[in-house]
PDB file of N, CA and C in Angstrom:
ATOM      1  N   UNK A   1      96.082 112.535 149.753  1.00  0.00           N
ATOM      2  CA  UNK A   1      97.459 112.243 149.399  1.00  0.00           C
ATOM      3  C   UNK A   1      98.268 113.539 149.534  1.00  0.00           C
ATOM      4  N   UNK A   2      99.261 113.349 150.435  1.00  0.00           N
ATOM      5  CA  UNK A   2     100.165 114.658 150.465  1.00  0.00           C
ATOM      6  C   UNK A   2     101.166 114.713 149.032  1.00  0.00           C
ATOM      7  N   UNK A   3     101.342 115.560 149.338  1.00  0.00           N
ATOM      8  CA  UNK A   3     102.564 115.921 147.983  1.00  0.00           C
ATOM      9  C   UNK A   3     103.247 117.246 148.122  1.00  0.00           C
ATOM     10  N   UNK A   4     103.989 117.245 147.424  1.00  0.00           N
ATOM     11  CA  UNK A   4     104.746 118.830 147.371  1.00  0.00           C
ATOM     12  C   UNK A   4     104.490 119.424 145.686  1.00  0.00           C
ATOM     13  N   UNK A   5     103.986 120.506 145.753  1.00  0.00           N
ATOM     14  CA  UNK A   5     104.018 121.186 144.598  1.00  0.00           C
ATOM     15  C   UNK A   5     105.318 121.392 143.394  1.00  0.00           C
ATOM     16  N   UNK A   6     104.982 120.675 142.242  1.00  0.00           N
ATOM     17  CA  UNK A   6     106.249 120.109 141.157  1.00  0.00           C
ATOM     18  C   UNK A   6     106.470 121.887 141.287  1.00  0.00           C
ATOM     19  N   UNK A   7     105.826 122.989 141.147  1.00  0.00           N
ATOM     20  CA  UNK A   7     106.794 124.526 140.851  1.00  0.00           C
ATOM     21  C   UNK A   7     107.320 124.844 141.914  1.00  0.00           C
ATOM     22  N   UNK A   8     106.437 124.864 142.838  1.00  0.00           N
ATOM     23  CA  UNK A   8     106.967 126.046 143.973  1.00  0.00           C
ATOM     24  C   UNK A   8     107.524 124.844 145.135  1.00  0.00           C
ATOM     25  N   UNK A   9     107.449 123.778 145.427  1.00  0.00           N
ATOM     26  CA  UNK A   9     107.698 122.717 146.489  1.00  0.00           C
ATOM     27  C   UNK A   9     107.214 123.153 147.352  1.00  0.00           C
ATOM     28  N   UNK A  10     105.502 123.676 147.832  1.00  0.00           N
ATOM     29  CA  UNK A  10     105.389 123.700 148.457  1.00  0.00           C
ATOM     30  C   UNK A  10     104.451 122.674 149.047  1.00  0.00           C
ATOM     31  N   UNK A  11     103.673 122.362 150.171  1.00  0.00           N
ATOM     32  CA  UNK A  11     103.109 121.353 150.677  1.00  0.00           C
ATOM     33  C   UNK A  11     101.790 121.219 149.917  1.00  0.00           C
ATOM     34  N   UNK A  12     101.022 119.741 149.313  1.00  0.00           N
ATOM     35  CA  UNK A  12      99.569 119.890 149.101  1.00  0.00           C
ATOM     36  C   UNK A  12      98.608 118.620 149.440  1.00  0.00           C
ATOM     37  N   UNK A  13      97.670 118.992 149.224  1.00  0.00           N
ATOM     38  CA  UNK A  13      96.903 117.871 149.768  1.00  0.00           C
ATOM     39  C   UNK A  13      95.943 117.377 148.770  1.00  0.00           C
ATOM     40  N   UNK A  14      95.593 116.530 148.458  1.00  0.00           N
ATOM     41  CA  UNK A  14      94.839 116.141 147.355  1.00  0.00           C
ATOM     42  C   UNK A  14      93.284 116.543 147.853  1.00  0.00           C
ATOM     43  N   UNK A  15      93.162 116.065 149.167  1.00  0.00           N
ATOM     44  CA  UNK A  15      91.813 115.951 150.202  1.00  0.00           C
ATOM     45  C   UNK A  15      91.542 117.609 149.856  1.00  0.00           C
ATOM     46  N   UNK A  16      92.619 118.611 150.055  1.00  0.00           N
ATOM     47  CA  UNK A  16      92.299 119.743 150.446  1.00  0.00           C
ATOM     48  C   UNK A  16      92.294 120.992 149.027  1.00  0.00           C
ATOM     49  N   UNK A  17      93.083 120.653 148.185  1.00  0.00           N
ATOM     50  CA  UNK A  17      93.725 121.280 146.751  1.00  0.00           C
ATOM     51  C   UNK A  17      93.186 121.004 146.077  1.00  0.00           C
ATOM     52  N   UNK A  18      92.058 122.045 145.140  1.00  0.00           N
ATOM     53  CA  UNK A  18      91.580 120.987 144.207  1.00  0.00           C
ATOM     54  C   UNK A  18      92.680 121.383 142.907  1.00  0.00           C
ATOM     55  N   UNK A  19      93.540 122.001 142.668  1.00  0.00           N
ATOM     56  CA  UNK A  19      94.810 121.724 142.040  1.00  0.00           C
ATOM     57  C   UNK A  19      95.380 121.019 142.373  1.00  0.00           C
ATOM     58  N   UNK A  20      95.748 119.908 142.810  1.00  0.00           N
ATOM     59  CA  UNK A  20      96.373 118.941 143.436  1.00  0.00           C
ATOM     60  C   UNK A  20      96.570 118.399 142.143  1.00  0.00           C
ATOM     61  N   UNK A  21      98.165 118.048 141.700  1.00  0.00           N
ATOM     62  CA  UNK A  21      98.990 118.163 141.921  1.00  0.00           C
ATOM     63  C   UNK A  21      99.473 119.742 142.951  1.00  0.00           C
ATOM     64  N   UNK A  22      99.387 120.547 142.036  1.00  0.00           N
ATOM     65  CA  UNK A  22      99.929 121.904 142.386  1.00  0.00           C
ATOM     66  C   UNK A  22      99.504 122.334 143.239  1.00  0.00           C
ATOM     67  N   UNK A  23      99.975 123.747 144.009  1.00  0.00           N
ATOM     68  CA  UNK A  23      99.469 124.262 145.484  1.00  0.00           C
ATOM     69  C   UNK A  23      98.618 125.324 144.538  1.00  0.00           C
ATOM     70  N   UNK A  24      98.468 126.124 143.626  1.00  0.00           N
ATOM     71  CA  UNK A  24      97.230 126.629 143.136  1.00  0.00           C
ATOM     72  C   UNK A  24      97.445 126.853 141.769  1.00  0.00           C
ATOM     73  N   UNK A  25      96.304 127.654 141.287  1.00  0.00           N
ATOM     74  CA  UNK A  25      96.263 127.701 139.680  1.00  0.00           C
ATOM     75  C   UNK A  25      97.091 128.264 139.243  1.00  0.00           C
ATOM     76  N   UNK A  26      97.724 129.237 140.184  1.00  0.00           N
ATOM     77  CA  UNK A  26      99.237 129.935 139.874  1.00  0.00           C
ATOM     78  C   UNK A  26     100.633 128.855 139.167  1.00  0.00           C
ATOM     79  N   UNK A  27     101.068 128.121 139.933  1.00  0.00           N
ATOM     80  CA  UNK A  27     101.827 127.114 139.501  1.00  0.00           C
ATOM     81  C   UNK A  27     101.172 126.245 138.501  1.00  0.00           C
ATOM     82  N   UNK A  28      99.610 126.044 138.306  1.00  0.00           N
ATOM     83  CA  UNK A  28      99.492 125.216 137.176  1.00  0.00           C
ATOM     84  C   UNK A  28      99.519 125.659 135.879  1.00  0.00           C
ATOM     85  N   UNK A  29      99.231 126.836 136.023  1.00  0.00           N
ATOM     86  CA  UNK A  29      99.262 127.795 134.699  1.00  0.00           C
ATOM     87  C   UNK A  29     100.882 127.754 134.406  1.00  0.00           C
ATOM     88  N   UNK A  30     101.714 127.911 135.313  1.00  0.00           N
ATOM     89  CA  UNK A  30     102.898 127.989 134.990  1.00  0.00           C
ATOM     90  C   UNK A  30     103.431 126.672 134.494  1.00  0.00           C
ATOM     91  N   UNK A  31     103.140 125.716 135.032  1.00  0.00           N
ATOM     92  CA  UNK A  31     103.567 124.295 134.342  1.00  0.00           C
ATOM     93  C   UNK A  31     102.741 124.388 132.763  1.00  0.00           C
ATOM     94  N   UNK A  32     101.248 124.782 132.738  1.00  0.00           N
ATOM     95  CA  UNK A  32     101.099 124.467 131.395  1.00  0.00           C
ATOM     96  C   UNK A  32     102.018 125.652 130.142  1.00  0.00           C
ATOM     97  N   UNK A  33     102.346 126.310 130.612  1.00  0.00           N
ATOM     98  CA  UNK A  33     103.373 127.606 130.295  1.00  0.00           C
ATOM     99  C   UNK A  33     104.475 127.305 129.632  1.00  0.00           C
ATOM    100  N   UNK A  34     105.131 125.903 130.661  1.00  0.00           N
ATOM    101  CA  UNK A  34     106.037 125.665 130.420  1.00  0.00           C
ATOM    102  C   UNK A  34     105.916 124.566 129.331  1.00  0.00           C
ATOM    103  N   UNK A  35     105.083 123.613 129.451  1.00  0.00           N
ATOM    104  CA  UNK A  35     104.641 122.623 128.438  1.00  0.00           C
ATOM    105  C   UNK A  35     104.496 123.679 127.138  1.00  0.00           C
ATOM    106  N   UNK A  36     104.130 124.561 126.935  1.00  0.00           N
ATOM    107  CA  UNK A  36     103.338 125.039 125.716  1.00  0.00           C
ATOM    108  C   UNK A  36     104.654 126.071 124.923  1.00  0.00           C
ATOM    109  N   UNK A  37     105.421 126.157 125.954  1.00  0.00           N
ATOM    110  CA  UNK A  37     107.227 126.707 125.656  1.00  0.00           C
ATOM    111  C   UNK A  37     108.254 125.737 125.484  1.00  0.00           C
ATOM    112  N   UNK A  38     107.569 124.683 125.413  1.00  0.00           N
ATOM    113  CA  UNK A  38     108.366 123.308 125.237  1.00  0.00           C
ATOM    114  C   UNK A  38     109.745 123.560 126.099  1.00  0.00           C
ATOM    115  N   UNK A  39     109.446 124.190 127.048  1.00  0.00           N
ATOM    116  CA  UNK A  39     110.810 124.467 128.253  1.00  0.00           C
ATOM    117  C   UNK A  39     110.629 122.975 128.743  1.00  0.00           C
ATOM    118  N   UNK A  40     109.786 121.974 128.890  1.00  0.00           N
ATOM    119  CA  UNK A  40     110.327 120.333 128.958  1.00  0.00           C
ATOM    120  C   UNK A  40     110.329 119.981 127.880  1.00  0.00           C
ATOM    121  N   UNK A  41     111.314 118.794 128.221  1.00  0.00           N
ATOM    122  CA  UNK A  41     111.834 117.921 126.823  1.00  0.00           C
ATOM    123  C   UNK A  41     112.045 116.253 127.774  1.00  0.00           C
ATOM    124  N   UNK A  42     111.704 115.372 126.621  1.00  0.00           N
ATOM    125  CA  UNK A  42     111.880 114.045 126.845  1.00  0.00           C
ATOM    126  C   UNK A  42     113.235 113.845 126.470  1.00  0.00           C
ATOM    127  N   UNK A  43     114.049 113.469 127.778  1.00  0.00           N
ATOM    128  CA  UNK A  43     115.695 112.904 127.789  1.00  0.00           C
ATOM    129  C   UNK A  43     115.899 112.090 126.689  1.00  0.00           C
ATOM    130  N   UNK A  44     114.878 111.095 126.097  1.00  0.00           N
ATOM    131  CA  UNK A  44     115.889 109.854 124.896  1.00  0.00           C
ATOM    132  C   UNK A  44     114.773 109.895 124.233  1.00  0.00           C
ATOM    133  N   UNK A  45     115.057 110.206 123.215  1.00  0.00           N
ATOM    134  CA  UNK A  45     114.119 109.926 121.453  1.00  0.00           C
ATOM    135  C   UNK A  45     113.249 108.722 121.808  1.00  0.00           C
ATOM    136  N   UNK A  46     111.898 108.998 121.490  1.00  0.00           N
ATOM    137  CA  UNK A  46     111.007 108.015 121.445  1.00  0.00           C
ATOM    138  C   UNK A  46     110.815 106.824 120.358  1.00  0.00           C
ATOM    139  N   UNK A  47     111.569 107.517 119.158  1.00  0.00           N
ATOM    140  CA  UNK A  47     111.911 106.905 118.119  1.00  0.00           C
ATOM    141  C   UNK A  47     113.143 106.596 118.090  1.00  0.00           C
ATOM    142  N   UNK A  48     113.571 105.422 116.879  1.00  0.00           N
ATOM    143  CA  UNK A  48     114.741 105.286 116.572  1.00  0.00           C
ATOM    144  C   UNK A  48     115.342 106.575 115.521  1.00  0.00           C
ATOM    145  N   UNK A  49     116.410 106.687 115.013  1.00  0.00           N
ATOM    146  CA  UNK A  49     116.339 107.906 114.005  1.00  0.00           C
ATOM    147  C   UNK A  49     116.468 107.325 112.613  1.00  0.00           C
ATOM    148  N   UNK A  50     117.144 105.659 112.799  1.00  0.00           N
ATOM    149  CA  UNK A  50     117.292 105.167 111.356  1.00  0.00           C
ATOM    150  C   UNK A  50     115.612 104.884 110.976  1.00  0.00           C
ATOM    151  N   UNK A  51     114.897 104.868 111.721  1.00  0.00           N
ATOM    152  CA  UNK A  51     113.415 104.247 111.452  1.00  0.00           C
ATOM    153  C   UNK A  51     112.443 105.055 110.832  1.00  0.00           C
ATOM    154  N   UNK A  52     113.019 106.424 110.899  1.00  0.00           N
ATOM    155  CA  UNK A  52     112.642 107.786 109.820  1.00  0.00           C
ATOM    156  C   UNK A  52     113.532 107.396 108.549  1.00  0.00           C
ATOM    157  N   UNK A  53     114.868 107.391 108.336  1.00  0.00           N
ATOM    158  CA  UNK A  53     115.211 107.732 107.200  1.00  0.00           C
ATOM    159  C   UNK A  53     115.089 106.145 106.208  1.00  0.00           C
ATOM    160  N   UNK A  54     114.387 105.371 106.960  1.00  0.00           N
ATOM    161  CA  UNK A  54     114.353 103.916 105.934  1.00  0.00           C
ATOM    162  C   UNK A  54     112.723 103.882 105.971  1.00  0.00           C
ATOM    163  N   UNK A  55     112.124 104.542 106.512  1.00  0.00           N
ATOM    164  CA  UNK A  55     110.459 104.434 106.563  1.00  0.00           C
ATOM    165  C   UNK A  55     109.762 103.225 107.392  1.00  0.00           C
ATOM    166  N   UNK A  56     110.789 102.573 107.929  1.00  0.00           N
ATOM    167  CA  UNK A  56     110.501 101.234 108.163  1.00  0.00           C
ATOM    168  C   UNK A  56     110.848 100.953 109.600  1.00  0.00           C
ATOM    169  N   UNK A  57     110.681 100.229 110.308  1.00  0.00           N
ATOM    170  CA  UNK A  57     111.640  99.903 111.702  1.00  0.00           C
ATOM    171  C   UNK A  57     112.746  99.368 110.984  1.00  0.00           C
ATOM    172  N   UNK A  58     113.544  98.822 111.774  1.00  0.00           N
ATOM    173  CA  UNK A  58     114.851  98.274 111.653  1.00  0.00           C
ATOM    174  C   UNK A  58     114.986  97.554 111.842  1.00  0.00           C
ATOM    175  N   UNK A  59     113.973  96.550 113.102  1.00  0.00           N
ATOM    176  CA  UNK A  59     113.602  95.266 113.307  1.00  0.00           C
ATOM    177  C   UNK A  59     112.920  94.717 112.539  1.00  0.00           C
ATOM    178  N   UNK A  60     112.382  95.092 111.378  1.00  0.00           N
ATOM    179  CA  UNK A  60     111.228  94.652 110.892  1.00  0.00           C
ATOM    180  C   UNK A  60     111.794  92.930 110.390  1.00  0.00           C
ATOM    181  N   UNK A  61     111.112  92.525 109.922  1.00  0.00           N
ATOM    182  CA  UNK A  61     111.625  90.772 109.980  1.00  0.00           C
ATOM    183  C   UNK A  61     111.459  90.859 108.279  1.00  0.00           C
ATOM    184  N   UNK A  62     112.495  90.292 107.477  1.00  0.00           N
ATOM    185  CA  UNK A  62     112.273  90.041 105.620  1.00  0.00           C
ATOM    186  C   UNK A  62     111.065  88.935 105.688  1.00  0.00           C
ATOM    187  N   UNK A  63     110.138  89.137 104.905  1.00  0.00           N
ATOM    188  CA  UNK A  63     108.866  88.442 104.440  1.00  0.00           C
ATOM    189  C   UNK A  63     110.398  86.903 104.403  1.00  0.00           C
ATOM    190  N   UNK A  64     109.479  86.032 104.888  1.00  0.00           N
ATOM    191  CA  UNK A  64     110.141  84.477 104.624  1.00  0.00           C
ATOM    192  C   UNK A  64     110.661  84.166 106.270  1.00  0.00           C
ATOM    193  N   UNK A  65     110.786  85.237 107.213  1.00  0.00           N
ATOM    194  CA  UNK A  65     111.631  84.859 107.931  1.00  0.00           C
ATOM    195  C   UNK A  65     110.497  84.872 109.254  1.00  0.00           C
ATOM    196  N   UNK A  66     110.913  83.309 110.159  1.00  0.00           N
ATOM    197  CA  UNK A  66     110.197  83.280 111.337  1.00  0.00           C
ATOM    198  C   UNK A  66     110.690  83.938 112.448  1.00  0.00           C
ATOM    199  N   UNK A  67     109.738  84.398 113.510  1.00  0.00           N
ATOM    200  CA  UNK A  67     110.294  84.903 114.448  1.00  0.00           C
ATOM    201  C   UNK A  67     110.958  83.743 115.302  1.00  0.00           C
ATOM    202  N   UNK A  68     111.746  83.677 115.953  1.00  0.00           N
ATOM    203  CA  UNK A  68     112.912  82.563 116.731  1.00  0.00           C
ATOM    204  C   UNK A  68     111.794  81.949 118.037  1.00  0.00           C
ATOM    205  N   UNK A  69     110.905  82.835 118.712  1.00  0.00           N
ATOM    206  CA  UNK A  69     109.659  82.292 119.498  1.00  0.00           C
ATOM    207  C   UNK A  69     108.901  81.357 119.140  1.00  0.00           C
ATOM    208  N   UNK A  70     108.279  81.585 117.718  1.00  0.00           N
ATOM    209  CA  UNK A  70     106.953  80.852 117.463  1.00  0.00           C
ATOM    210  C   UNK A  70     107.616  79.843 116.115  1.00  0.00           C
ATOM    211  N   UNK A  71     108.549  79.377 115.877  1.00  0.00           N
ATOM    212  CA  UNK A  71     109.294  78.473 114.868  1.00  0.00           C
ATOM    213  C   UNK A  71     108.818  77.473 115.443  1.00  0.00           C
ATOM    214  N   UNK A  72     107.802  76.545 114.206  1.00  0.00           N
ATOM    215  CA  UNK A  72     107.085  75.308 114.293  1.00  0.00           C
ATOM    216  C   UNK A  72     106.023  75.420 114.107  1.00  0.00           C
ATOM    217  N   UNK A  73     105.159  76.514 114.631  1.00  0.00           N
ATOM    218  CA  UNK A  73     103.832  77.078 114.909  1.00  0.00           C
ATOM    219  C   UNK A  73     103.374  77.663 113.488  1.00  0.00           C
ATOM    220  N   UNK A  74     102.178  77.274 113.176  1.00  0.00           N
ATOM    221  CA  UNK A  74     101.450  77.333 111.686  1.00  0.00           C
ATOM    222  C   UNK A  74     101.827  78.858 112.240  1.00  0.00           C
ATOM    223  N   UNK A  75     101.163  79.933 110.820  1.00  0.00           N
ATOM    224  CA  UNK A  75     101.586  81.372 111.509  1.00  0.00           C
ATOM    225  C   UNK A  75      99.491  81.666 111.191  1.00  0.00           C
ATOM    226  N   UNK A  76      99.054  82.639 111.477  1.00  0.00           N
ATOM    227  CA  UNK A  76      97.558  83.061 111.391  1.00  0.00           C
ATOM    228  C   UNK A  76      97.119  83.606 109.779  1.00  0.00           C
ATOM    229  N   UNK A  77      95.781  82.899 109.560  1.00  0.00           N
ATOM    230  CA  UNK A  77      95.395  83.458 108.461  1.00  0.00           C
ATOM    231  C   UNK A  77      94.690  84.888 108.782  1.00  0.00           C
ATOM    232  N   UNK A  78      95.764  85.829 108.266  1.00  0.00           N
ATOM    233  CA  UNK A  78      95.274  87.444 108.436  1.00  0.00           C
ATOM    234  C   UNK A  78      93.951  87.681 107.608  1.00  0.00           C
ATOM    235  N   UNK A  79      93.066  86.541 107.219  1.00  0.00           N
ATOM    236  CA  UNK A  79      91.844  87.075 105.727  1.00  0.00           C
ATOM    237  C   UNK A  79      90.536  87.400 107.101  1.00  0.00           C
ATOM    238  N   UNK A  80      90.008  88.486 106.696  1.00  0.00           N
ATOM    239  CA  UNK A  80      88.812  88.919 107.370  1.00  0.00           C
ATOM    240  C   UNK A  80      87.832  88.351 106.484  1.00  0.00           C
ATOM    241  N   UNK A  81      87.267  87.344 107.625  1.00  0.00           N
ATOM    242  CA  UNK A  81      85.881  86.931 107.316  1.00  0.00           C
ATOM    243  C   UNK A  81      84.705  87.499 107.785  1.00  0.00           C
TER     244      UNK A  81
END
């Protein structure tokens, strides 16, 4: 599998690199560098933020209430036998 190296863009080969992704240990050290400098960041919160300060999701459903899918449908006995 060809590819281009995520640091340097340069050309690699999976067949031929055994850093593959990367063109050598030079750039991989530098990507883990960068991971470990938290120099990347994930664009949108994985979480909600109200879902920290209520402990809870926000979807969570009030005990009594069916989900709008399975209305009619006995619901499961959660008892471990």
């Amino acid at each position: 599998m060809k590819h281009r190296c995520p640091i340097c863009k340069a050309a690699t080969d999976s067949e031929q690199n055994a850093e593959f992704p990367f063109c050598s240990e030079r750039c991989r050290m530098r990507d883990l560098g960068n991971w470990a400098s938290e120099s990347y960041v994930v664009s949108e919160p994985v979480f909600d933020a109200d879902e920290l300060e209520t402990g809870s999701k926000s979807t969570a459903e009030e005990p009594g209430e069916e989900d709008e899918d399975f209305k009619g449908f006995p619901k499961p006995n959660d008892t471990i036998h």
